[in-house]
Structure formats: C-alpha cells, structure tokens
C-alpha atoms as a PDB file:
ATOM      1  CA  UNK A   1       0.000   0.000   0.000  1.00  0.00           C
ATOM      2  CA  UNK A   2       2.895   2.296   0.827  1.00  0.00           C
ATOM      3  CA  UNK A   3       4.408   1.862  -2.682  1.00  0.00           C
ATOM      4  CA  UNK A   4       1.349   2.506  -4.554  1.00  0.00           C
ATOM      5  CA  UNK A   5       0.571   5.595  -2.379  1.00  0.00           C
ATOM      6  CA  UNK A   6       4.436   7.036  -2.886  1.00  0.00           C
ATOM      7  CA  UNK A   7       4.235   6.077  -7.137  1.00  0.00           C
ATOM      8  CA  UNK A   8       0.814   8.161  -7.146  1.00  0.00           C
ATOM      9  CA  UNK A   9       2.627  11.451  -5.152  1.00  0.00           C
ATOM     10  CA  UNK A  10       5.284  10.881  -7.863  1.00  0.00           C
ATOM     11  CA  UNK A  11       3.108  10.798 -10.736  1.00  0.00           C
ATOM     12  CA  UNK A  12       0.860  13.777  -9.006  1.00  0.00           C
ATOM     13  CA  UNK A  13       3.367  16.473  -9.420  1.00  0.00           C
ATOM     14  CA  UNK A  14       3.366  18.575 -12.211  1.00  0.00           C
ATOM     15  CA  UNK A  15       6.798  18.509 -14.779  1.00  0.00           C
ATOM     16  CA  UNK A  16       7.551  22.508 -15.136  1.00  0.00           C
ATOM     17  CA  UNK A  17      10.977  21.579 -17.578  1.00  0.00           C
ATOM     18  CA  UNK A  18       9.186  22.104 -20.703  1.00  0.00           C
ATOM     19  CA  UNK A  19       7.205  25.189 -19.721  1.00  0.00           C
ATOM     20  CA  UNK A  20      10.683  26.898 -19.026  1.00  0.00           C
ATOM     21  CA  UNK A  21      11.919  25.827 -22.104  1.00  0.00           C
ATOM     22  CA  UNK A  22       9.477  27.464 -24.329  1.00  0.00           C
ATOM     23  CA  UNK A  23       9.611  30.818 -21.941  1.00  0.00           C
ATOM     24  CA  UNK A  24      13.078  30.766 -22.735  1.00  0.00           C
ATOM     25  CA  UNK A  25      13.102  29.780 -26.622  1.00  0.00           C
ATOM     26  CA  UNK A  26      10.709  32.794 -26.318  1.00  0.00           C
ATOM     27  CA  UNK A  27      13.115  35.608 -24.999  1.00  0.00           C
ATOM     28  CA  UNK A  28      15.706  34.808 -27.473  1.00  0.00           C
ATOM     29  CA  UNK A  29      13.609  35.361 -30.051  1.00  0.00           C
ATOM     30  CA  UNK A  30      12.199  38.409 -28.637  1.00  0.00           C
ATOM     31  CA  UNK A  31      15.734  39.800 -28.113  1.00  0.00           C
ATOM     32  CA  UNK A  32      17.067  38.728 -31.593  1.00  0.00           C
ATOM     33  CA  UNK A  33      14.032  40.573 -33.437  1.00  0.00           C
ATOM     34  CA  UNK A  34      13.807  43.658 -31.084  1.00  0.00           C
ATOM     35  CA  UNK A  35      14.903  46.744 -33.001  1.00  0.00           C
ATOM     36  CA  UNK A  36      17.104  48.814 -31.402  1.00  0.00           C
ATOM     37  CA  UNK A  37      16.619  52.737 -32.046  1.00  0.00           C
ATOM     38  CA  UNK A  38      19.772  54.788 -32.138  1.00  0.00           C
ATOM     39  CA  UNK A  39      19.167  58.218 -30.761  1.00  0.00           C
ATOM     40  CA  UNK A  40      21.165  61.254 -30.510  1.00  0.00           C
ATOM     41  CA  UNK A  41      20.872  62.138 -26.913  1.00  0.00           C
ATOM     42  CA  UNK A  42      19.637  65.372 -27.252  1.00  0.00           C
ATOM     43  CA  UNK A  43      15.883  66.662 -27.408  1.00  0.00           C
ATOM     44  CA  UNK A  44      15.599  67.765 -31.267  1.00  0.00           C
ATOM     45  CA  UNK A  45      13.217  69.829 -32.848  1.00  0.00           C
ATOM     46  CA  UNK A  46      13.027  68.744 -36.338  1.00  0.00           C
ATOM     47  CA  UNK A  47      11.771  70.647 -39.370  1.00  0.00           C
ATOM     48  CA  UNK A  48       8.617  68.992 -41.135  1.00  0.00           C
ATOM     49  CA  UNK A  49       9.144  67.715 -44.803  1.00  0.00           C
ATOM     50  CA  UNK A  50       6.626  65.942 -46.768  1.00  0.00           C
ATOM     51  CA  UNK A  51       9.861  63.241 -48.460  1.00  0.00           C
ATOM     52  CA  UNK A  52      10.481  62.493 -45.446  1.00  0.00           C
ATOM     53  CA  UNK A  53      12.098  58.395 -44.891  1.00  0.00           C
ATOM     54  CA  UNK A  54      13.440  56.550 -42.618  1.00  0.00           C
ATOM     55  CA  UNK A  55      16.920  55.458 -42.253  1.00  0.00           C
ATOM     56  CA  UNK A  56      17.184  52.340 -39.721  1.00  0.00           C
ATOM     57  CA  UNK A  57      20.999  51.852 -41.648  1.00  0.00           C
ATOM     58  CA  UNK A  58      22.422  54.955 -39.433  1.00  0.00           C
ATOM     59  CA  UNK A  59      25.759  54.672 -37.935  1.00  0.00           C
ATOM     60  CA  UNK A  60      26.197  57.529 -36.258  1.00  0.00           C
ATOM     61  CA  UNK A  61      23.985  59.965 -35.071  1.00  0.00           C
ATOM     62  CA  UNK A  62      24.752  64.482 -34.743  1.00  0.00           C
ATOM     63  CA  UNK A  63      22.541  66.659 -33.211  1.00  0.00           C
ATOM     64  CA  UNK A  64      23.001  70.325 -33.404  1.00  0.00           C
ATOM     65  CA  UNK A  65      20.492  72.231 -30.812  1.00  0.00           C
ATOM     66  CA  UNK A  66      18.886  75.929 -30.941  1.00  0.00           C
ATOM     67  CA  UNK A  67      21.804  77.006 -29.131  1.00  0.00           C
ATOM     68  CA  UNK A  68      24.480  75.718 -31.391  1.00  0.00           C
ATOM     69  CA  UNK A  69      25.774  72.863 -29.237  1.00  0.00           C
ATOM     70  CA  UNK A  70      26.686  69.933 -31.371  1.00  0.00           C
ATOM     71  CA  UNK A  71      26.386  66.244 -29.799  1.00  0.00           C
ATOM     72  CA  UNK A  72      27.858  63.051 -31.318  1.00  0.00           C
ATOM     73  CA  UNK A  73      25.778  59.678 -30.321  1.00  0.00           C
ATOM     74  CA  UNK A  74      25.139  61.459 -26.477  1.00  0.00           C
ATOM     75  CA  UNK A  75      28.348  63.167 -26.193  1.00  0.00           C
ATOM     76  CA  UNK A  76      29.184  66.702 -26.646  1.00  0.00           C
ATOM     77  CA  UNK A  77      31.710  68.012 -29.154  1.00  0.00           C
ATOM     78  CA  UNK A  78      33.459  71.146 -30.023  1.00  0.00           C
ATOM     79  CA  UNK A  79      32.478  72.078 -33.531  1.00  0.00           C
ATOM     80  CA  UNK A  80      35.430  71.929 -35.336  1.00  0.00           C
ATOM     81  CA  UNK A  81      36.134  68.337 -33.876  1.00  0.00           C
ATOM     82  CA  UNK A  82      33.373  67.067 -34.982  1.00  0.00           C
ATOM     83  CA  UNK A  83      34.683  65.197 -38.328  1.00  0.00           C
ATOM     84  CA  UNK A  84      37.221  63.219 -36.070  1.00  0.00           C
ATOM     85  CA  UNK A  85      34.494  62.231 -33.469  1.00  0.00           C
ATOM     86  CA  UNK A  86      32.041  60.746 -36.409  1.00  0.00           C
ATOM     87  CA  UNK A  87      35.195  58.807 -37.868  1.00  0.00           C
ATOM     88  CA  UNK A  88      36.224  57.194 -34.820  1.00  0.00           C
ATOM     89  CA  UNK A  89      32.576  56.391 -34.263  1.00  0.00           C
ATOM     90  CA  UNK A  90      32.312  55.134 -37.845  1.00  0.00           C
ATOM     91  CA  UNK A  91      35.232  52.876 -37.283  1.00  0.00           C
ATOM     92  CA  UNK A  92      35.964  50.987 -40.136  1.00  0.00           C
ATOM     93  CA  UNK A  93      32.483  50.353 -41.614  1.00  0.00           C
ATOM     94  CA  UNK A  94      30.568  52.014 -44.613  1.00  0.00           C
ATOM     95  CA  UNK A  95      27.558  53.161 -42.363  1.00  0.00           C
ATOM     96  CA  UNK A  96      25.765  56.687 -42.321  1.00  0.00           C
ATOM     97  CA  UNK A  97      25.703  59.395 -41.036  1.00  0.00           C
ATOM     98  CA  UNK A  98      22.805  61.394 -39.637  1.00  0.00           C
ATOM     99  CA  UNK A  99      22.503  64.924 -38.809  1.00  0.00           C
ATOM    100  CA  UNK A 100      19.491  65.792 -36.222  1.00  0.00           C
ATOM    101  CA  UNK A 101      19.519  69.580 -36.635  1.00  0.00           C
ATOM    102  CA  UNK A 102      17.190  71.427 -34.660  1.00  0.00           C
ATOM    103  CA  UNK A 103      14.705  73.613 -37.035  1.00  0.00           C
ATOM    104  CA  UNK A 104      15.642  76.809 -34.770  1.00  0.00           C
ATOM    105  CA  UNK A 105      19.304  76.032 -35.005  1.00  0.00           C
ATOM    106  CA  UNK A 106      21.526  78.025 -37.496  1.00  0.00           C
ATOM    107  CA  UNK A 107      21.777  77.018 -41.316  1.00  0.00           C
ATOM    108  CA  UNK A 108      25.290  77.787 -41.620  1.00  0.00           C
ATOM    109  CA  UNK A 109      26.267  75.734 -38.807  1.00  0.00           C
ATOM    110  CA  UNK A 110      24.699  72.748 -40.646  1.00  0.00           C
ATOM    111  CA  UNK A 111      26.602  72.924 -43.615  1.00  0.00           C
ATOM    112  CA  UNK A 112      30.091  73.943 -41.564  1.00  0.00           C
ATOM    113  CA  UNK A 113      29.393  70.324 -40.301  1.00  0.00           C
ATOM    114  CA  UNK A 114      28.719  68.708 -42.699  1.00  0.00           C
ATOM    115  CA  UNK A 115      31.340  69.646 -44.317  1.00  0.00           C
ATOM    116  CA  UNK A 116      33.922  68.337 -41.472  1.00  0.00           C
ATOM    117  CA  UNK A 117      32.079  65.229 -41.570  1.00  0.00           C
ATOM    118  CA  UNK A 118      32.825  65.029 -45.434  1.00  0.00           C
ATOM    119  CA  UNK A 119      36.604  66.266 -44.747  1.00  0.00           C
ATOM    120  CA  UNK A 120      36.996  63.301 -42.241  1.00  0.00           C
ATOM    121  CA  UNK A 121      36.119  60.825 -45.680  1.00  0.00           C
ATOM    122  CA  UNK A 122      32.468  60.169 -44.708  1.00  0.00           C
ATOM    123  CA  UNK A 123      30.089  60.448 -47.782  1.00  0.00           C
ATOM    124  CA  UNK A 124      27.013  59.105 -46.726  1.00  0.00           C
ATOM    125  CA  UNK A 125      25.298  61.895 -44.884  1.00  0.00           C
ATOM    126  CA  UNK A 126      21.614  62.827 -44.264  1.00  0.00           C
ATOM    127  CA  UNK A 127      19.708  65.641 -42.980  1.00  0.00           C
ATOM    128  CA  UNK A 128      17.097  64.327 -40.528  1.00  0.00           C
ATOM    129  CA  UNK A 129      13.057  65.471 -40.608  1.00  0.00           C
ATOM    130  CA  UNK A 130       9.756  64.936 -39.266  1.00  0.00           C
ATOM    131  CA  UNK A 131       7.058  63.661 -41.868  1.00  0.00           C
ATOM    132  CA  UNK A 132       4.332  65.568 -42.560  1.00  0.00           C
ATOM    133  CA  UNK A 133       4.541  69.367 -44.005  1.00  0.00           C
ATOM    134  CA  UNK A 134       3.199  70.857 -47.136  1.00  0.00           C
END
C-alpha cells in the first residue's frame, strides 16, 4: 500500500521543464528581433518635410540644438572636432551618417558640419526630418 501511495505522489506532481523551455526559446527570439533605435541624446526639434524616410541603416547619429551645441551619439563636441568624433565612431564600416539639426538652429552651422564630416572621408550623410509638411 505504501508503494502505490508514494508512485501516485510521484506521478501527481506537475513537470515545469518544458514550460521553461518554451519561456526561454521565447526571450531569445524576442531579443534577436527587437529593433534597437539609435538616438542622438539630445531633445531635437526637427523641421517637417513631406519626403520624409526613414533610415534604420544609421551609424552615427549628430545633433546640433537651438543654441548651437553639437552632440555626437550622447556626447558633446566642439564644432570643429566634430569630423574626427564621427570617424572614430564610424570605425571601419561604410555606415551613415545622420545629422538631427534642430529647425531653430543656425543654417550655416549645418553645412560647416557637414562639411567636417565630409573632410573626415564620410560620404554618406543625411539631414534628418519629421514627416508631414506641405
């Protein structure tokens, strides 16, 4: 009687290997598919354009504020380092370059970095915008 009554406890208890298995088959795959969105680090107000399109390929990511402060993926950089900070992000790799300028920042500064991004042998640049506009 003692047997049968310690085989039925046995058989009683519920088996919680496979359940664990498929929770964890489960995370990897919702790790490996998560996107990961690359931000600047700085709040950005950007200027509407109706073109506008995404670019999920970008490397690196500049943001120039109102106040002319220019930041390179979170960190801030003086403005005439700013083509050797986006090459030693780049690394070796053919990635691109994204420039999160403000719409209340200064024109001129755009194009003064952009064109030390170009001087430090990056090609692939783009100007970044909001959808929507006229």
């Amino acid at each position: 009687m003692r047997r049968r009554r310690m085989q039925q406890e046995e058989e009683a208890g519920v088996d919680l290997t496979p359940m664990l298995d498929v929770v964890f088959i489960m995370l990897i795959f919702f790790i490996v598919t998560t996107s990961f969105v690359k931000e600047s680090g700085v709040d950005i107000q950007r200027p509407e354009a109706s073109t506008a399109s995404a670019r999920p390929d970008a490397q690196v990511m500049v943001a120039i504020t109102p106040e002319g402060a220019i930041w390179v993926n979170g960190e801030a950089v003086d403005a005439d380092r700013v083509g050797e900070a986006v090459s030693g992000a780049m690394g070796d790799g053919d990635g691109s370059v994204v420039i999160q300028a403000d719409q209340q920042s200064r024109t001129g500064l755009l194009i003064r970095t952009m064109d030390r991004i170009r001087q430090s042998g990056v090609d692939n640049i783009a100007v970044a915008a909001s959808e929507g506009g006229d």
